[in-house]
Protein backbone atom coordinates (compact mmCIF):
# COMPACT_ATOMS: atom_id res chain seq x y z
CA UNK A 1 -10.84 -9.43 1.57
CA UNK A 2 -11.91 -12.01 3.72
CA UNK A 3 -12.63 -12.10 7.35
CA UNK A 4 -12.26 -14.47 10.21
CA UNK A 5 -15.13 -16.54 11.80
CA UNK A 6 -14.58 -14.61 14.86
CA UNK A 7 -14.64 -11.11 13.56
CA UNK A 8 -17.88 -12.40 11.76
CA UNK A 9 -19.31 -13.10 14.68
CA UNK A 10 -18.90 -9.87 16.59
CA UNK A 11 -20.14 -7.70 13.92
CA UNK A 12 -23.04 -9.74 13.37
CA UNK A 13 -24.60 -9.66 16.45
CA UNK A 14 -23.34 -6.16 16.70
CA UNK A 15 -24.88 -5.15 13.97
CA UNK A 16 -28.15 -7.78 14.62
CA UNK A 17 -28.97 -5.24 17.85
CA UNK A 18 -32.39 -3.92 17.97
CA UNK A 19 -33.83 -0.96 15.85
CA UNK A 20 -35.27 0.08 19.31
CA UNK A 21 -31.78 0.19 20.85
CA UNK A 22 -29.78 1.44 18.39
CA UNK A 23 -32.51 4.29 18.03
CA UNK A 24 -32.37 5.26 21.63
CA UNK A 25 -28.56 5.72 21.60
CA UNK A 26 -25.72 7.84 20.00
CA UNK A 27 -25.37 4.93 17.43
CA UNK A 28 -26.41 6.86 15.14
CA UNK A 29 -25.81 10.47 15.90
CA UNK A 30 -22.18 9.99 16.75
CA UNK A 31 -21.77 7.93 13.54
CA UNK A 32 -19.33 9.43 10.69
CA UNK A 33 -18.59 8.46 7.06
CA UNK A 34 -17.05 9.49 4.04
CA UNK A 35 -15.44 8.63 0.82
CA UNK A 36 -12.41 9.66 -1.09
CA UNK A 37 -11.87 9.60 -4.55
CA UNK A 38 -7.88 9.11 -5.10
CA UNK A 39 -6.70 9.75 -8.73
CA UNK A 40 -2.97 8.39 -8.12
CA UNK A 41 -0.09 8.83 -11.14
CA UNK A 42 3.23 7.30 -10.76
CA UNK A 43 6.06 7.25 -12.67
CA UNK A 44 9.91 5.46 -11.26
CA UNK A 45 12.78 5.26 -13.70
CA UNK A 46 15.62 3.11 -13.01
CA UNK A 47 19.19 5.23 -14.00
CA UNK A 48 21.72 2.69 -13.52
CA UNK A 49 23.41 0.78 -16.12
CA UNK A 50 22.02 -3.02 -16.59
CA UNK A 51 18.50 -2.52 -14.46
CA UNK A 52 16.19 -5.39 -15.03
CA UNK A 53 13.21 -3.11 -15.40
CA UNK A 54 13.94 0.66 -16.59
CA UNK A 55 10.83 2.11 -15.95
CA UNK A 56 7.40 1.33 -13.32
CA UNK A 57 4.79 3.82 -14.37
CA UNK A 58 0.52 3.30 -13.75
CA UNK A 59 -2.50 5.01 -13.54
CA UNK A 60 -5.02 4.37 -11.71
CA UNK A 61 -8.35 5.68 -10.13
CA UNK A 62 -9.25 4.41 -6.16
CA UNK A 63 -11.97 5.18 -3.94
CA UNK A 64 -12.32 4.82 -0.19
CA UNK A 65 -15.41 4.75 1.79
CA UNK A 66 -14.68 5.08 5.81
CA UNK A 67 -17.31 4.39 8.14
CA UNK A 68 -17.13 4.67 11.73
CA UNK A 69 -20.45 4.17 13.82
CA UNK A 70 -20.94 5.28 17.26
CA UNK A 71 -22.09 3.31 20.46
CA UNK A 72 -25.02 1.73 21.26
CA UNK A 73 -26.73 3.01 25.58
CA UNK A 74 -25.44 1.40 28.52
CA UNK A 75 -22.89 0.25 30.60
CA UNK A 76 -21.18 -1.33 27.45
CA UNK A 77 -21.81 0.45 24.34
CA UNK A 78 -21.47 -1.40 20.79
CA UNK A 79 -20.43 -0.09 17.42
CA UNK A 80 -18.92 -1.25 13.64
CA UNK A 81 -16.13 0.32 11.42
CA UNK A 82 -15.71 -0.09 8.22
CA UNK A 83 -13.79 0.57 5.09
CA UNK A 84 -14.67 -0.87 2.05
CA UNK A 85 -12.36 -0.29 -0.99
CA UNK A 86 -12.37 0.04 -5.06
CA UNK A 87 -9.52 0.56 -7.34
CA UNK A 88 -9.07 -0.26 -11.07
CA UNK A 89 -6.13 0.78 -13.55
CA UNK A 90 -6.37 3.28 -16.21
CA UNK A 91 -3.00 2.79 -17.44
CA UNK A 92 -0.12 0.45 -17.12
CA UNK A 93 1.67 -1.08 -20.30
CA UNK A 94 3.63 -4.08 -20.84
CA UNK A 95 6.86 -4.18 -18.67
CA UNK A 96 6.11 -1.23 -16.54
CA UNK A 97 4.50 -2.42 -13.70
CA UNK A 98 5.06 -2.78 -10.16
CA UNK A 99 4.60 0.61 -8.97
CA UNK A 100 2.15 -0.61 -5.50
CA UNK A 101 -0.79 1.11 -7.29
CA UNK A 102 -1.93 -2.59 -8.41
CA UNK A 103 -2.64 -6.25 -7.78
CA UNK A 104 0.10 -7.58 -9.63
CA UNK A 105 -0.79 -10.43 -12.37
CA UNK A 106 0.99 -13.99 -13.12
CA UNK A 107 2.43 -12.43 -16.26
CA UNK A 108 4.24 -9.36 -15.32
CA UNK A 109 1.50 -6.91 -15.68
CA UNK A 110 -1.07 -5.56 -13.14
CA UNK A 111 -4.94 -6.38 -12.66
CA UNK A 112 -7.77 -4.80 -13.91
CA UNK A 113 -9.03 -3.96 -10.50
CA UNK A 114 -9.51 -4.83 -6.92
CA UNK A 115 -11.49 -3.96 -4.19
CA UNK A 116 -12.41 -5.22 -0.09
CA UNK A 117 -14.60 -4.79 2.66
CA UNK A 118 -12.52 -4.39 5.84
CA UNK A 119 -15.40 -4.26 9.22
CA UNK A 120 -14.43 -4.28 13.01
CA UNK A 121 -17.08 -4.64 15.52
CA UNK A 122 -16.31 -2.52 18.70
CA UNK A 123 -17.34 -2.64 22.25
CA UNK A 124 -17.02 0.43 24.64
CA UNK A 125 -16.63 0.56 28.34
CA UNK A 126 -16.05 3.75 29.91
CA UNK A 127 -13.37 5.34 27.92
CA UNK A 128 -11.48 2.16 27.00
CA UNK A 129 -12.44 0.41 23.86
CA UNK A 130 -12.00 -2.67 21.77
CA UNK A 131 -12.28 -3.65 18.52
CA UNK A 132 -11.85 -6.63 16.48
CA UNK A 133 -11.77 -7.15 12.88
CA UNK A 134 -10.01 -5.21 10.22
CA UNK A 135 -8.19 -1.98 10.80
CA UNK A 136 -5.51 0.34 10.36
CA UNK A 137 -2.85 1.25 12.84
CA UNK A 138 -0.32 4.33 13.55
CA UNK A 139 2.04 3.96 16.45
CA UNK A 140 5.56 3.37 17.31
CA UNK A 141 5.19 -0.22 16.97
CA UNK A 142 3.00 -0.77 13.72
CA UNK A 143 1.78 1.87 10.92
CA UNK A 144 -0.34 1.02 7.90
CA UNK A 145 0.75 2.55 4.77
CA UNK A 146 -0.97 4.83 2.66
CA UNK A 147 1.50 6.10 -0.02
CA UNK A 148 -0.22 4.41 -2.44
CA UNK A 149 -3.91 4.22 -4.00
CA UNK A 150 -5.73 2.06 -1.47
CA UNK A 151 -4.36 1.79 2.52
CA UNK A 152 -3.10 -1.31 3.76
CA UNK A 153 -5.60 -2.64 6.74
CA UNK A 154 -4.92 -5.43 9.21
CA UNK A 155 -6.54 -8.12 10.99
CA UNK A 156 -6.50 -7.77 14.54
CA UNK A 157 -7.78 -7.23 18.11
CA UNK A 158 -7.22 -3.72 19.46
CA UNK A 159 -7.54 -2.56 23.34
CA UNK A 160 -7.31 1.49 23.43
CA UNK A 161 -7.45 2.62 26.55
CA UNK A 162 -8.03 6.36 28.10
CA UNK A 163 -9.04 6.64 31.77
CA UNK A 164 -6.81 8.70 32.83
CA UNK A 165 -6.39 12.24 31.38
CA UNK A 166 -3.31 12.62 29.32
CA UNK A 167 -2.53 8.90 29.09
CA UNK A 168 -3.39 6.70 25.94
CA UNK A 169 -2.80 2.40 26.67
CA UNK A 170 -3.09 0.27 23.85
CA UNK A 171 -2.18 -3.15 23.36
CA UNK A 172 -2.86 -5.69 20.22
CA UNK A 173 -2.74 -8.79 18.73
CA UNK A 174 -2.43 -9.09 14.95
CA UNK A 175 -2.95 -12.13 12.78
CA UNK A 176 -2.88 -11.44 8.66
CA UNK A 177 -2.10 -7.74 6.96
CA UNK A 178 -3.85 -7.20 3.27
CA UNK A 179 -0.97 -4.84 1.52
CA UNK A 180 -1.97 -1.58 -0.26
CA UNK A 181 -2.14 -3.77 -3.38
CA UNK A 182 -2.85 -7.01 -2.64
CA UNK A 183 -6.60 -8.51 -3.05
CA UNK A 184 -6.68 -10.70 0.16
CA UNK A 185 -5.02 -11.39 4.08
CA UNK A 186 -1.74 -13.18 4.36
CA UNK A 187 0.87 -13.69 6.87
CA UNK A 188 2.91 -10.65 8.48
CA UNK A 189 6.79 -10.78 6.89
CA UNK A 190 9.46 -8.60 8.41
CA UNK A 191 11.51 -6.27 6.51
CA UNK A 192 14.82 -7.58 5.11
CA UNK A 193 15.79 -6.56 1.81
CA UNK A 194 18.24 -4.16 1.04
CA UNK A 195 21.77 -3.62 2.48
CA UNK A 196 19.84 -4.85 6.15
CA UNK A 197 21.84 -7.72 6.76
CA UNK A 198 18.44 -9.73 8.12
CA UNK A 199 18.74 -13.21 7.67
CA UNK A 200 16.22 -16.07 8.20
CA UNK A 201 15.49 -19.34 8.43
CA UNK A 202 12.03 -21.14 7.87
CA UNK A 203 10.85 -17.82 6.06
CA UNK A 204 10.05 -14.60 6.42
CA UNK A 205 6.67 -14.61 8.22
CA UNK A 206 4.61 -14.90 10.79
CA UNK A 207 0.91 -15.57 11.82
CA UNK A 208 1.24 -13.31 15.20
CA UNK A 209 2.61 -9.77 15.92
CA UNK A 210 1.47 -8.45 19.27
CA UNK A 211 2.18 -5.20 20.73
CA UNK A 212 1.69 -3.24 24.02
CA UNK A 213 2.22 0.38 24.92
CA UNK A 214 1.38 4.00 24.61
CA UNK A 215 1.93 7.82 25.23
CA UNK A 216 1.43 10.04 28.16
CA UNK A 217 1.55 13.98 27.93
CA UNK A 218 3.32 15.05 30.50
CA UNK A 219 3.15 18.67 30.18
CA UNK A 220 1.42 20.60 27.07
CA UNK A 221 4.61 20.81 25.68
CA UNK A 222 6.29 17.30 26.11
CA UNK A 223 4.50 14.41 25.58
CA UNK A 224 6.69 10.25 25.71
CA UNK A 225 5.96 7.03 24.44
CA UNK A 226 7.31 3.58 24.65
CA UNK A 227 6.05 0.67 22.79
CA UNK A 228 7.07 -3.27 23.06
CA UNK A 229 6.32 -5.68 20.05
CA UNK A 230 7.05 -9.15 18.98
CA UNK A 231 6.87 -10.25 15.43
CA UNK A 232 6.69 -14.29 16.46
CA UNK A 233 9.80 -15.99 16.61
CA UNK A 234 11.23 -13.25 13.91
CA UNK A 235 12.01 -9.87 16.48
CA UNK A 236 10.93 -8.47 19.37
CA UNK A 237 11.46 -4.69 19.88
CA UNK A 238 11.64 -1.99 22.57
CA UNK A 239 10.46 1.70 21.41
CA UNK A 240 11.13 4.66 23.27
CA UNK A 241 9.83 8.42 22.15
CA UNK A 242 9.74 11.74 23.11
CA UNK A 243 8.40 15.24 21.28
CA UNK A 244 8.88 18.66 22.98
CA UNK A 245 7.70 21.61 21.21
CA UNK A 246 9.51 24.68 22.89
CA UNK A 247 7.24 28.26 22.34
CA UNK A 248 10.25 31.06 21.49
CA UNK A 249 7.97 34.12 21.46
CA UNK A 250 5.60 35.41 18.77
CA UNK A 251 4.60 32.84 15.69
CA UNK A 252 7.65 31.09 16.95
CA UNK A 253 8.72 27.16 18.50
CA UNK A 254 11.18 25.00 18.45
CA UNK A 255 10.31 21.17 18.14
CA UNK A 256 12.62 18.35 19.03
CA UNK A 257 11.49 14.58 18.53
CA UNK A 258 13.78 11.93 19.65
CA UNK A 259 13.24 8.43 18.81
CA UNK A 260 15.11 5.18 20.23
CA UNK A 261 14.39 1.30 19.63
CA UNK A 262 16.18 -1.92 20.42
CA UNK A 263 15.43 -4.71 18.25
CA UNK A 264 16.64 -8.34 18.67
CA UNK A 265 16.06 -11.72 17.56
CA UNK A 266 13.06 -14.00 19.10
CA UNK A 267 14.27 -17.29 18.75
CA UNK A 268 16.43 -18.63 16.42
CA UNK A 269 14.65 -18.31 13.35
CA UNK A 270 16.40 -14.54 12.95
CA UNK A 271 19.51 -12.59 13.58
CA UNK A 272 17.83 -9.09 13.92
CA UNK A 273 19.97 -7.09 16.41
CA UNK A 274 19.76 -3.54 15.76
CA UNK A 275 20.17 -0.01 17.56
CA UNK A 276 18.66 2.64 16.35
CA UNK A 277 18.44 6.44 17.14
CA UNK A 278 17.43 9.30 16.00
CA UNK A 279 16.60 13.14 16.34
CA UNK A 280 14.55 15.73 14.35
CA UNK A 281 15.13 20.06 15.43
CA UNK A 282 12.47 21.74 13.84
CA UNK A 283 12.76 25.46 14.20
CA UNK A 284 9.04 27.10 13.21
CA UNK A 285 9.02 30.88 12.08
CA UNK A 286 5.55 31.94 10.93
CA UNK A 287 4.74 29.78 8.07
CA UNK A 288 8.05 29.05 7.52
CA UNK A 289 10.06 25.79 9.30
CA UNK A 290 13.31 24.15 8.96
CA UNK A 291 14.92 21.12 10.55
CA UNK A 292 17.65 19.02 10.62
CA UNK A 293 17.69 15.39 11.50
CA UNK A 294 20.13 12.67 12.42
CA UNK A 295 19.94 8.53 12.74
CA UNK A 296 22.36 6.09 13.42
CA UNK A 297 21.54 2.46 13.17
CA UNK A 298 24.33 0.36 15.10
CA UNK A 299 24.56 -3.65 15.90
CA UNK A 300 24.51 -6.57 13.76
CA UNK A 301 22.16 -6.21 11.18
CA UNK A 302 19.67 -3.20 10.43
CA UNK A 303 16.22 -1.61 11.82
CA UNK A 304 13.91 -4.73 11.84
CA UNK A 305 10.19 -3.84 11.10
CA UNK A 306 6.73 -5.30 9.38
CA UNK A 307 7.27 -5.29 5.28
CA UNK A 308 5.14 -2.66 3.94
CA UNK A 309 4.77 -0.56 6.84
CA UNK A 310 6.07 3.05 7.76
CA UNK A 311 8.55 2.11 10.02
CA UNK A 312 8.86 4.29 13.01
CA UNK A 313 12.21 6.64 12.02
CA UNK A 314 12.87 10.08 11.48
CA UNK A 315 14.96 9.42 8.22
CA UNK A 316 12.21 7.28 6.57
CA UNK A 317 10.71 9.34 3.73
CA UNK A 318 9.48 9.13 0.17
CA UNK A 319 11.58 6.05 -0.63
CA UNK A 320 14.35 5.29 1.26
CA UNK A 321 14.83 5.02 4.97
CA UNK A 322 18.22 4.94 5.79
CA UNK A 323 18.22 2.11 8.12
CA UNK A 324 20.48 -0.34 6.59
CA UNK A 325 23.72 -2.13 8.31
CA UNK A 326 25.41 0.56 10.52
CA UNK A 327 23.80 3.45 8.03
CA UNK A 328 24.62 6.82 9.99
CA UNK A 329 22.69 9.39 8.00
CA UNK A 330 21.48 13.00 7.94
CA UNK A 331 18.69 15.17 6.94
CA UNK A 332 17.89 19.08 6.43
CA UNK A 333 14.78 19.95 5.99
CA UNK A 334 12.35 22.95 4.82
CA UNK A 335 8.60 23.91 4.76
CA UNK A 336 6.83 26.04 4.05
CA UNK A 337 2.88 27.28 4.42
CA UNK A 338 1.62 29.35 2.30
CA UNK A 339 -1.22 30.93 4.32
CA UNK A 340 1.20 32.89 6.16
CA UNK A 341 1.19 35.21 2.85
CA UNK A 342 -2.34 34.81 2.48
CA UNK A 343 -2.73 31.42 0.17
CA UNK A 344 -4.65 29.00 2.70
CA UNK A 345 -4.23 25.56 1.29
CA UNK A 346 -0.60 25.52 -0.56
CA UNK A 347 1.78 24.16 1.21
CA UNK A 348 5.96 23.07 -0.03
CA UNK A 349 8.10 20.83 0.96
CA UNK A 350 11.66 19.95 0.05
CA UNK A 351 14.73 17.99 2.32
CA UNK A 352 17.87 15.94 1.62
CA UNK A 353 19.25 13.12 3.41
CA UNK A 354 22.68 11.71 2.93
CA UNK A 355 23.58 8.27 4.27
CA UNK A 356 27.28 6.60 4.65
CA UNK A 357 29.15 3.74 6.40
CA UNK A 358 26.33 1.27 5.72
CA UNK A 359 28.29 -2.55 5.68
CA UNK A 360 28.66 -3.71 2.49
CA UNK A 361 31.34 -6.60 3.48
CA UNK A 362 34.40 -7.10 4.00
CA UNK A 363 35.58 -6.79 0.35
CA UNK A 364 34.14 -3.78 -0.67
CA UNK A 365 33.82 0.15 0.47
CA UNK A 366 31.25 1.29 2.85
CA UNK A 367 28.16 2.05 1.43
CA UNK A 368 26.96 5.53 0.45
CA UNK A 369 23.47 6.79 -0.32
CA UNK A 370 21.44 10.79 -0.58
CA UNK A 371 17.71 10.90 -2.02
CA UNK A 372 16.46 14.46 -2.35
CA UNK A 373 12.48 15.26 -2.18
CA UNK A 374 10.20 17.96 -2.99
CA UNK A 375 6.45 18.34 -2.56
CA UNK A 376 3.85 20.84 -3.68
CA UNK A 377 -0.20 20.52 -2.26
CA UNK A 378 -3.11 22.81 -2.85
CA UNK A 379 -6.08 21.93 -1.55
CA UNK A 380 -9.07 24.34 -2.78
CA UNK A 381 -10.85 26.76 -0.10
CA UNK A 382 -14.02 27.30 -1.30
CA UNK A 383 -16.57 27.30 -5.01
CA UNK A 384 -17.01 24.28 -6.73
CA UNK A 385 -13.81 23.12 -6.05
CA UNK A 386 -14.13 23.20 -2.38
CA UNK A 387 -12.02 19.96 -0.84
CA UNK A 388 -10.26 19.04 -3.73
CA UNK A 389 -6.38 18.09 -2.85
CA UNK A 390 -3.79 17.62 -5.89
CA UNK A 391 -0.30 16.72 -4.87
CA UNK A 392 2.84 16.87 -6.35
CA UNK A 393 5.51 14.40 -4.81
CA UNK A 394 9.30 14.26 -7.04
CA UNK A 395 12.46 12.09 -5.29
CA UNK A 396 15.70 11.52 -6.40
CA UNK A 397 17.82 8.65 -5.39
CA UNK A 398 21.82 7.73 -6.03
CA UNK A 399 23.74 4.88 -4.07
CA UNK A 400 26.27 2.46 -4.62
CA UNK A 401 24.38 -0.40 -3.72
CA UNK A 402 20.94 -0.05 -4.64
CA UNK A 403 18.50 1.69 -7.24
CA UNK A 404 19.30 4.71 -8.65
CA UNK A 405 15.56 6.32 -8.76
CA UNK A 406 13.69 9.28 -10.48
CA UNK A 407 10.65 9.12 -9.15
CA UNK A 408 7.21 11.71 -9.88
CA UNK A 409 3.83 10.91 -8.07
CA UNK A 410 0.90 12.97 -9.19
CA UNK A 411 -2.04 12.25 -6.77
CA UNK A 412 -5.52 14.16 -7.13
CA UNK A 413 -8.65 13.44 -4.26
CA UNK A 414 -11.47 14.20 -3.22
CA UNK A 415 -13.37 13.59 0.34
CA UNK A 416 -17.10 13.89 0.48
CA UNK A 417 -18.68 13.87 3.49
CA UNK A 418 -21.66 11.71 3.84
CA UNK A 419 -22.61 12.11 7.70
């Protein structure tokens, strides 16, 4: 992965500080790192009639190391992060690549391996704090994947923000993204496959997607969000949020998220004009909880976001998410912990979501869709075993205008500490 001449230039002479310095501070006590070890199996089959490719299925082994350094005495305080990255394939024959697990080669298949180096120099004042290099983000406006063997990082400049107690400002400006299996930076493309209705002109991408905006708790029970971003001259977006978690009495709640965000076009290179809402209940009982969810995408075209993110909706899950061309669609919901019988670390998951009325044109009925998921995760307690996660993750998808999926993802890791 490479880096700009700017972000070289910050971590260098953070990193070139004095011994003396960085001794003297909580560079080094405050600093944290680990790596993971991520075994990752997947398997897609392709059930309808006359699919190009009837199977995607790899193996292959990644590891992760995360770094995160603390800040150097006085008034401004300097630091590095970094994640550096290694994955290689032990499986994947002829036609059945293309699960994300790999770096795709020029004939079809997938590459032996890949790996990166993704740093960020930081500077701290007070309680607000920048960074710029390469990182990962989770927000309303922007969230890096990490369904997949190695996480998606971007490069960027990031202002966080936390002087006042209960309120979290950030604002950004992003350049290049390196996807989750790619080898190196390119430009940021928007989302606009599917049943979406996106159209563009001049391509898909951009070299600039800024954002600005954050989340205030405004009780201990109801914290809101709003976020504005602009994918240049593609779409800019307005993001609104709100979580309430409602306390019913003993080992019970009741949480209700409610998400809203206006998208339109930013000059004339798009047509992105898109409503969408949505709404997640969550009733918790002990270590049981259920929920049911709702979204509604409305306007011209579909939920415009950055390709190969996790777009900020409440019906985006394992593969689809329901945000196609006037999509309404639905979700129920269960979960359950299994330490509330006395098995700490297994957890289950299952839901189904059924979408309908997506625009399919004039000529033809409205588009229908349902994908159903289930997911089963031990992660060890204690012996030698201690830390170790293995994951079970199965989907089903049928529609009448896209791929009809069976879909199995085995995924075994392992986090070590190192400080």
């Amino acid at each position: 992965m490479r880096k700009t001449s700017l972000a070289l230039a910050v971590a260098a002479s953070t990193l070139g500080l004095s011994l003396s310095q960085v001794a003297t501070a909580a560079f080094i006590e405050d600093s944290k790192a680990s790596i993971e070890a991520r075994n990752f199996y997947f398997n897609r089959d392709f059930r309808q009639e006359g699919a190009a490719q009837h199977k995607s299925e790899e193996w292959a082994q990644g590891f992760i190391l995360r770094m995160n350094s603390g800040f150097t005495d006085g008034t401004v305080g300097f630091g590095a992060d970094a994640i550096g990255t290694f994955g290689f394939k032990l499986d994947s024959g002829d036609g059945t690549a293309g699960s994300g697990l790999l770096v795709p080669d020029r004939s079809g298949g997938s590459q032996d391996n890949y790996s990166g180096l993704a740093v960020a120099a930081k500077a701290k004042i007070s309680n607000s704090t920048l960074r710029v290099g390469q990182m990962q983000f989770k927000n309303a406006a922007i969230a890096s994947s990490d369904g997949r063997l190695l996480p998606q990082v971007f490069e960027a400049g990031h202002l966080v923000s936390q002087e006042i107690d209960g309120l979290m400002l950030e604002a950004a400006h992003v350049r290049e993204v390196n996807h989750r299996n790619s080898g190196d930076y390119e430009d940021i493309a928007i989302t606009s496959g599917g049943r979406r209705g996106i159209a563009t002109t001049g391509g898909t991408t951009s070299d600039a997607f800024d954002f600005i905006g954050g989340t205030y708790k405004i009780t201990k029970d109801l914290t809101a969000g709003y976020y504005y971003s602009n994918l240049d001259e593609l779409y800019k977006q307005h993001s609104l949020n709100a979580v309430h978690v409602l306390p019913l009495g003993d080992k019970q709640s009741l949480k209700t998220d409610l998400r809203y965000a206006r998208s339109t076009d930013d000059g004339n290179r798009s047509n992105v004009d898109n409503k969408a809402i949505g709404a997640m209940v969550t009733y918790g009982l002990e270590g049981h909880a259920f929920g049911l969810g709702y979204q509604k995408m409305s306007g011209d075209t579909g939920f415009a976001y950055i390709n190969g993110t996790d777009p900020f909706l409440v019906n985006y899950v394992q593969i689809s998410d329901f945000a196609n061309k006037d999509e309404k669609s639905y979700q129920a919901r269960y979960d359950f912990n299994f330490a509330s019988i006395g098995i700490p670390g297994l957890t289950f998951m299952t839901r189904y979501l059924t979408g309908d009325n997506v625009d399919r044109g004039r000529s033809v009925s409205e588009g229908k869709e349902w994908e159903r998921d289930t997911e089963l995760m031990y992660v060890f307690q204690d012996g030698a075993l201690k830390n170790l996660g293995v994951r079970w993750r199965n989907a089903t998808v049928r529609s009448n205008f896209a791929n009809d999926i069976d879909e199995n993802r085995l995924i075994v890791s392992y986090t070590l500490p190192l400080l």
